[in-house]
Protein backbone atom coordinates (compact mmCIF):
# COMPACT_ATOMS: atom_id res chain seq x y z
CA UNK A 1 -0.55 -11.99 -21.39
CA UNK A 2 -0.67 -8.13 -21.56
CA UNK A 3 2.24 -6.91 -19.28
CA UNK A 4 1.47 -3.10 -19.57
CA UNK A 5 0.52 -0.83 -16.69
CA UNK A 6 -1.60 1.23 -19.17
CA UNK A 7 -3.19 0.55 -22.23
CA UNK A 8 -5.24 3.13 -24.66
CA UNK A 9 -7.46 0.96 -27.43
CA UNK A 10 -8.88 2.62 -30.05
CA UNK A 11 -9.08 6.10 -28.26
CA UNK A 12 -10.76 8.64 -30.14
CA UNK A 13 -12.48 12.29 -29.34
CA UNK A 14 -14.30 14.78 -31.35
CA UNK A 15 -15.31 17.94 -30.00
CA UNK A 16 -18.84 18.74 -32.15
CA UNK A 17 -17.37 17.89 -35.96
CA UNK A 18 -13.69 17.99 -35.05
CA UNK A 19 -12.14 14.74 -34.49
CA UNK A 20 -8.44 15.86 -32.14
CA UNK A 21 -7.67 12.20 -31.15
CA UNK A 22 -8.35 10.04 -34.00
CA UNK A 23 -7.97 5.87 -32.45
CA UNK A 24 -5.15 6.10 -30.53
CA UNK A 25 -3.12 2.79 -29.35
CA UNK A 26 -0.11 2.85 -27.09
CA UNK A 27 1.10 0.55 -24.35
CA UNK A 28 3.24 2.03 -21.46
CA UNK A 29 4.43 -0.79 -19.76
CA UNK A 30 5.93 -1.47 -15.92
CA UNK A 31 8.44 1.25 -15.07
CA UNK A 32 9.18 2.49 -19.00
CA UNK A 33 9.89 5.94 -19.41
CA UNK A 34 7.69 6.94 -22.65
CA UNK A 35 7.69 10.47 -24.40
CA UNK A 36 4.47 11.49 -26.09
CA UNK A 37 6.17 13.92 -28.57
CA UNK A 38 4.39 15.71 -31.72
CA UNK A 39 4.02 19.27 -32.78
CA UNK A 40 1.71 22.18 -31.46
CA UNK A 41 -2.40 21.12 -31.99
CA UNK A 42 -1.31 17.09 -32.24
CA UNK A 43 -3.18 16.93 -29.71
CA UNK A 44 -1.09 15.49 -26.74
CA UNK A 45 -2.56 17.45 -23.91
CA UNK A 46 -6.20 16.30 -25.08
CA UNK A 47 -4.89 12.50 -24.94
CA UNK A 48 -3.46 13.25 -21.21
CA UNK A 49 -6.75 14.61 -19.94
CA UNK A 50 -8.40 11.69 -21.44
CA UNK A 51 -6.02 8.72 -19.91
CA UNK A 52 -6.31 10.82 -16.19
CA UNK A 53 -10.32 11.71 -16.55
CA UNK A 54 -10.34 15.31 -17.27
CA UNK A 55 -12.11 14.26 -20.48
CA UNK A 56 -14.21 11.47 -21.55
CA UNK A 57 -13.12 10.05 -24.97
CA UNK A 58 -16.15 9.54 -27.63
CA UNK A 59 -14.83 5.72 -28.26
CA UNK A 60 -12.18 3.38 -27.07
CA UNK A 61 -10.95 2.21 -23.83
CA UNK A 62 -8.37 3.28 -20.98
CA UNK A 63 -7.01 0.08 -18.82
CA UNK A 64 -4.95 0.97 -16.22
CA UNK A 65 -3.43 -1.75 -14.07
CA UNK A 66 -6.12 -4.01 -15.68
CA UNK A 67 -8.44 -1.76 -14.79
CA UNK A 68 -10.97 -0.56 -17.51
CA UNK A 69 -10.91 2.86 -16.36
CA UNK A 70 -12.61 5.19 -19.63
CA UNK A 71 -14.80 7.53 -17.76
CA UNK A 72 -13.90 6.98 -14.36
CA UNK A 73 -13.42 10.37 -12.32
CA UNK A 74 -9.32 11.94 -12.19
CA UNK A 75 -9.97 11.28 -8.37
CA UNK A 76 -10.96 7.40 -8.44
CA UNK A 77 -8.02 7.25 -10.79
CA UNK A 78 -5.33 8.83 -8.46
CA UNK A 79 -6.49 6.45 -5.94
CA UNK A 80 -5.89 3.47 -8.38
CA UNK A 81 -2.46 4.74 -8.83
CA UNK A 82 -1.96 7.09 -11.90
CA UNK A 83 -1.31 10.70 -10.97
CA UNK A 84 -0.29 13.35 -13.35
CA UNK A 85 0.63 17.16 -13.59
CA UNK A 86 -0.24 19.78 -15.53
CA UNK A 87 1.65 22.46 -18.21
CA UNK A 88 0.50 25.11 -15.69
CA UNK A 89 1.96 24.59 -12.45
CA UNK A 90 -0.62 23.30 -9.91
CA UNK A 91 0.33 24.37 -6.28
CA UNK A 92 -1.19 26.43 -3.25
CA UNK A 93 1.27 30.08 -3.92
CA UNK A 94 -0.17 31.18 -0.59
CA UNK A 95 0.85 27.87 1.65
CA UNK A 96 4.47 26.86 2.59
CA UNK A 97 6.43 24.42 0.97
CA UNK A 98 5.77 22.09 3.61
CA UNK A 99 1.48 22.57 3.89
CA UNK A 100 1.48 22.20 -0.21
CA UNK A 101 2.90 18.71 0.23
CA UNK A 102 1.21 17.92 3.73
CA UNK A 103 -2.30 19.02 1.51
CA UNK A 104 -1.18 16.80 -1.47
CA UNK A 105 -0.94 13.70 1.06
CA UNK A 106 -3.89 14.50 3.16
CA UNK A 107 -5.81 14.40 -0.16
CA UNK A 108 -4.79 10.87 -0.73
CA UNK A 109 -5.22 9.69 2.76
CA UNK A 110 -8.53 11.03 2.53
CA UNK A 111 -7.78 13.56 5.83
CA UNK A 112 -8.33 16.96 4.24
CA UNK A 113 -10.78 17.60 6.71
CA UNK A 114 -9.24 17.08 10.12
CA UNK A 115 -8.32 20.37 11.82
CA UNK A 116 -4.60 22.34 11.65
CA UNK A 117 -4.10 21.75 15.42
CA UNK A 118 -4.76 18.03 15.07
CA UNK A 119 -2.66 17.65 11.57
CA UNK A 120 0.53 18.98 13.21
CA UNK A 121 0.01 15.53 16.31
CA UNK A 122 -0.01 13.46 12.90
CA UNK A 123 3.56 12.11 13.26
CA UNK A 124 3.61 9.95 10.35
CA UNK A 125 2.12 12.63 8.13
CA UNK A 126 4.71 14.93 8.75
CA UNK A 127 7.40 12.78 8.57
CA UNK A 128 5.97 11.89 5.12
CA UNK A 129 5.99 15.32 4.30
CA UNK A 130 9.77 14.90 5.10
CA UNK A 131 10.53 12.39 2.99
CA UNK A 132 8.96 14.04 0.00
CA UNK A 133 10.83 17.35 0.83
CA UNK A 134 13.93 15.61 0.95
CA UNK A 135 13.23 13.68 -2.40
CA UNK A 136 12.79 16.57 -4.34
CA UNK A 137 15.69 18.68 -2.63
CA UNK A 138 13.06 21.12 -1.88
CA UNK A 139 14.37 20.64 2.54
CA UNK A 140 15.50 24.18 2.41
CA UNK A 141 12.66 25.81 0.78
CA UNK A 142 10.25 23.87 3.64
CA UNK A 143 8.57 27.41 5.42
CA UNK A 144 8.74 29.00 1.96
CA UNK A 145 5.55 30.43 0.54
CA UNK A 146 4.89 28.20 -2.71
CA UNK A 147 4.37 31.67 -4.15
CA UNK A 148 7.97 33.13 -3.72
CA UNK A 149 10.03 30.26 -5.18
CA UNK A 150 11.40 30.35 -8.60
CA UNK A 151 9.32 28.62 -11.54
CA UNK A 152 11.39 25.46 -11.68
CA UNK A 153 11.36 24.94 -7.69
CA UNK A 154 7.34 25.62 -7.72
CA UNK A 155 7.64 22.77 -10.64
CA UNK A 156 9.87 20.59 -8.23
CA UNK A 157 7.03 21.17 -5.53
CA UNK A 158 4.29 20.16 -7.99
CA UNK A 159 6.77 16.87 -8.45
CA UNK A 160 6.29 16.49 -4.97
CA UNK A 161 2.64 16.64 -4.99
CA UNK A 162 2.20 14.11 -7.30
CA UNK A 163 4.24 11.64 -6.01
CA UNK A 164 2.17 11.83 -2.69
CA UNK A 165 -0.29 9.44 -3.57
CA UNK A 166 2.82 7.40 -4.41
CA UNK A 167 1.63 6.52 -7.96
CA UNK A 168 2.73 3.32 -10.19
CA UNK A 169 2.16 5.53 -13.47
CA UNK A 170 2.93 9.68 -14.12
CA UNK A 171 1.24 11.75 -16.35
CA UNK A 172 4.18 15.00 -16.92
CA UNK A 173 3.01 17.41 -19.22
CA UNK A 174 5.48 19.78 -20.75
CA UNK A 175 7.47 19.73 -16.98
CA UNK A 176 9.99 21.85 -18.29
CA UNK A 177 8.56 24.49 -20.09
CA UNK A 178 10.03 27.68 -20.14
CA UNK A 179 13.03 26.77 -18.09
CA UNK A 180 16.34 27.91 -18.53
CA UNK A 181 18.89 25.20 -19.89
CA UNK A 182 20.15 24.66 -16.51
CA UNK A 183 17.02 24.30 -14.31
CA UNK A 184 15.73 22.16 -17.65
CA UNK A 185 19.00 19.88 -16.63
CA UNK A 186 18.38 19.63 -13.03
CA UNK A 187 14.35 18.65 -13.78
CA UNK A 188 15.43 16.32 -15.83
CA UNK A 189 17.86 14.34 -13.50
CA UNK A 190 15.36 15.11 -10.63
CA UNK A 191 12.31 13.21 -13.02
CA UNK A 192 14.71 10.26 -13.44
CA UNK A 193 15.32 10.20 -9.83
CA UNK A 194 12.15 10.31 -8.37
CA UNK A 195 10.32 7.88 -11.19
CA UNK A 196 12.69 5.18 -11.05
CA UNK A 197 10.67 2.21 -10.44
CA UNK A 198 7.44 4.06 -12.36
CA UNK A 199 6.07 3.94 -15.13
CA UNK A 200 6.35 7.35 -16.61
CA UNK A 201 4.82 9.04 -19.95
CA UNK A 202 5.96 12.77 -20.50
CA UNK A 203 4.77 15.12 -23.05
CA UNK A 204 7.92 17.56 -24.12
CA UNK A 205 9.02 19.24 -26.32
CA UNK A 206 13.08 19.83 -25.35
CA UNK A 207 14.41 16.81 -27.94
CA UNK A 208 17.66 16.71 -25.85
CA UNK A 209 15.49 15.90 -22.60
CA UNK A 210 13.21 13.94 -24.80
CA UNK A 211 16.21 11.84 -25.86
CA UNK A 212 17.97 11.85 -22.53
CA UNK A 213 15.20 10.89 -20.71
CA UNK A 214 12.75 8.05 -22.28
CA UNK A 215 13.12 4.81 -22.88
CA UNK A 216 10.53 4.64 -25.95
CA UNK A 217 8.97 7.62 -27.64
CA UNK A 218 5.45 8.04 -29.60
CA UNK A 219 4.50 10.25 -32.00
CA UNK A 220 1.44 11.89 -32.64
CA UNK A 221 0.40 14.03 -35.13
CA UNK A 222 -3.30 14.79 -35.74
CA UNK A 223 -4.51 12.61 -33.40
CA UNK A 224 -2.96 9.74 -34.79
CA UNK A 225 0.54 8.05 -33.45
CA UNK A 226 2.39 7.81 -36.36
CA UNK A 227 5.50 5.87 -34.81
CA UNK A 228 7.23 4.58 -31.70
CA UNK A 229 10.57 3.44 -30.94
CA UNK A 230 13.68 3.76 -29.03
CA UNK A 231 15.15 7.14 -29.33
CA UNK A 232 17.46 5.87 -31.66
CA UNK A 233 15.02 4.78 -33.59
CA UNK A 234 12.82 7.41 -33.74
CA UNK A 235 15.96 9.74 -34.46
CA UNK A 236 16.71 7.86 -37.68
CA UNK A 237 12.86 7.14 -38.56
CA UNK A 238 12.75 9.50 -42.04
CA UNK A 239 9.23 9.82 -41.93
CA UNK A 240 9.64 11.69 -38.33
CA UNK A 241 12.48 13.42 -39.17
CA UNK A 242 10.64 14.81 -42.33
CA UNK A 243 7.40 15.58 -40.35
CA UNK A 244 8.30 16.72 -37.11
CA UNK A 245 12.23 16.59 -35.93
CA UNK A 246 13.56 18.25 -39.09
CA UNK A 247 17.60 19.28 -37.99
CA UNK A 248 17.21 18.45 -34.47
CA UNK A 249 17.32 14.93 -35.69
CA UNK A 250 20.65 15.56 -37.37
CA UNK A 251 22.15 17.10 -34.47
């Protein structure tokens, strides 16, 4: 019996002559913490917008919580359960705090529609607009424009906005790009946090998060996973160390 939240069979896609994901298997299973690692071009972010819709592969399959999902729309896959942010961040600068993550659960509950005056009588909405502020320590920053916060407190918002539709799998990609090494600390202990009980696979690049963080990594290069493991594993795997860690492995 096939245990995994998400499975990818035989994934491929070629854009004209150009083959970028070259039949791709990986299982994420129940709550695992997986890092999609590789270097620049491997082709990560192209295997992300396939799992989450963005992109239709040209063969293979996407199950999601036995779901065969390939081709399905990003939004009838949020509402399965499998959310995912971006490298860029993904928020409303010119709403509060608060309205970005009162948007981000509208959206799932399917209420963007209803009027201002009658959102603000929701009682349940906002106190699930609460409960998300308070989960990503954001409680303070509530009446702040989304726009005026610093980069890795607009990332913590984004966080926020995925989780609304209160996913069983996250999609992270590159969530801590260009931080400094102590807002890339606090993300990272704020990710563990918030996806314990989630399946979660994270593109990244920072090998110490990377290594902190997951519980198995992949690696792709051209398209192609060339190994996965426990950190440790992958740390001491020579052929990854030769290809892609280099002295970071060492350290």
């Amino acid at each position: 019996m096939n245990d995994s939240i998400l499975s990818l069979r035989g994934l491929r896609k070629s854009f004209g002559a150009t083959e970028i994901i070259r039949g791709v298997d990986l299982e994420l299973r129940p709550g695992e913490r997986r890092a999609l690692i590789g270097p620049n071009g491997a082709g990560k972010s192209t295997l992300f917008h396939l799992v989450s819709g963005n992109l239709a592969p040209t063969s293979g399959e996407v199950i999601f919580d036995g779901q065969r999902i390939t081709g399905w729309a990003p939004q009838r896959i949020n509402r399965l359960g499998l959310a995912r942010s971006f490298q860029i961040t993904n928020i409303f600068p010119k709403l509060t705090v608060f309205e970005n993550i009162r948007l981000a659960l509208m959206r799932h509950h399917e209420r963007q529609y209803t009027f201002w005056r009658v959102i603000d009588r929701l009682a349940g909405l906002r106190a699930a607009t609460e409960t998300l502020l308070e989960k990503v320590r954001l409680q303070a920053q509530a009446q702040t424009l989304a726009g005026e916060m610093s980069y890795s407190e607009q990332r913590s918002l984004e966080l926020a906005m995925t989780l609304a539709s209160d996913p069983k799998a996250i999609l992270l990609d590159e969530p801590m790009a260009g931080m400094s090494s102590e807002e890339t600390h606090y993300t990272m202990e704020l990710i563990r946090e918030v996806t314990a009980g989630r399946a979660l696979l994270i593109v990244e690049h920072d090998m110490d998060v990377v290594f902190a963080l997951a519980d198995r990594i992949s690696v792709l290069v051209y398209g192609e996973v060339v190994a996965t493991g426990t950190p440790e594993q992958i740390r001491n795997h020579q052929g990854v160390r030769e290809a892609y860690l280099g002295e970071e492995a060492a350290a």
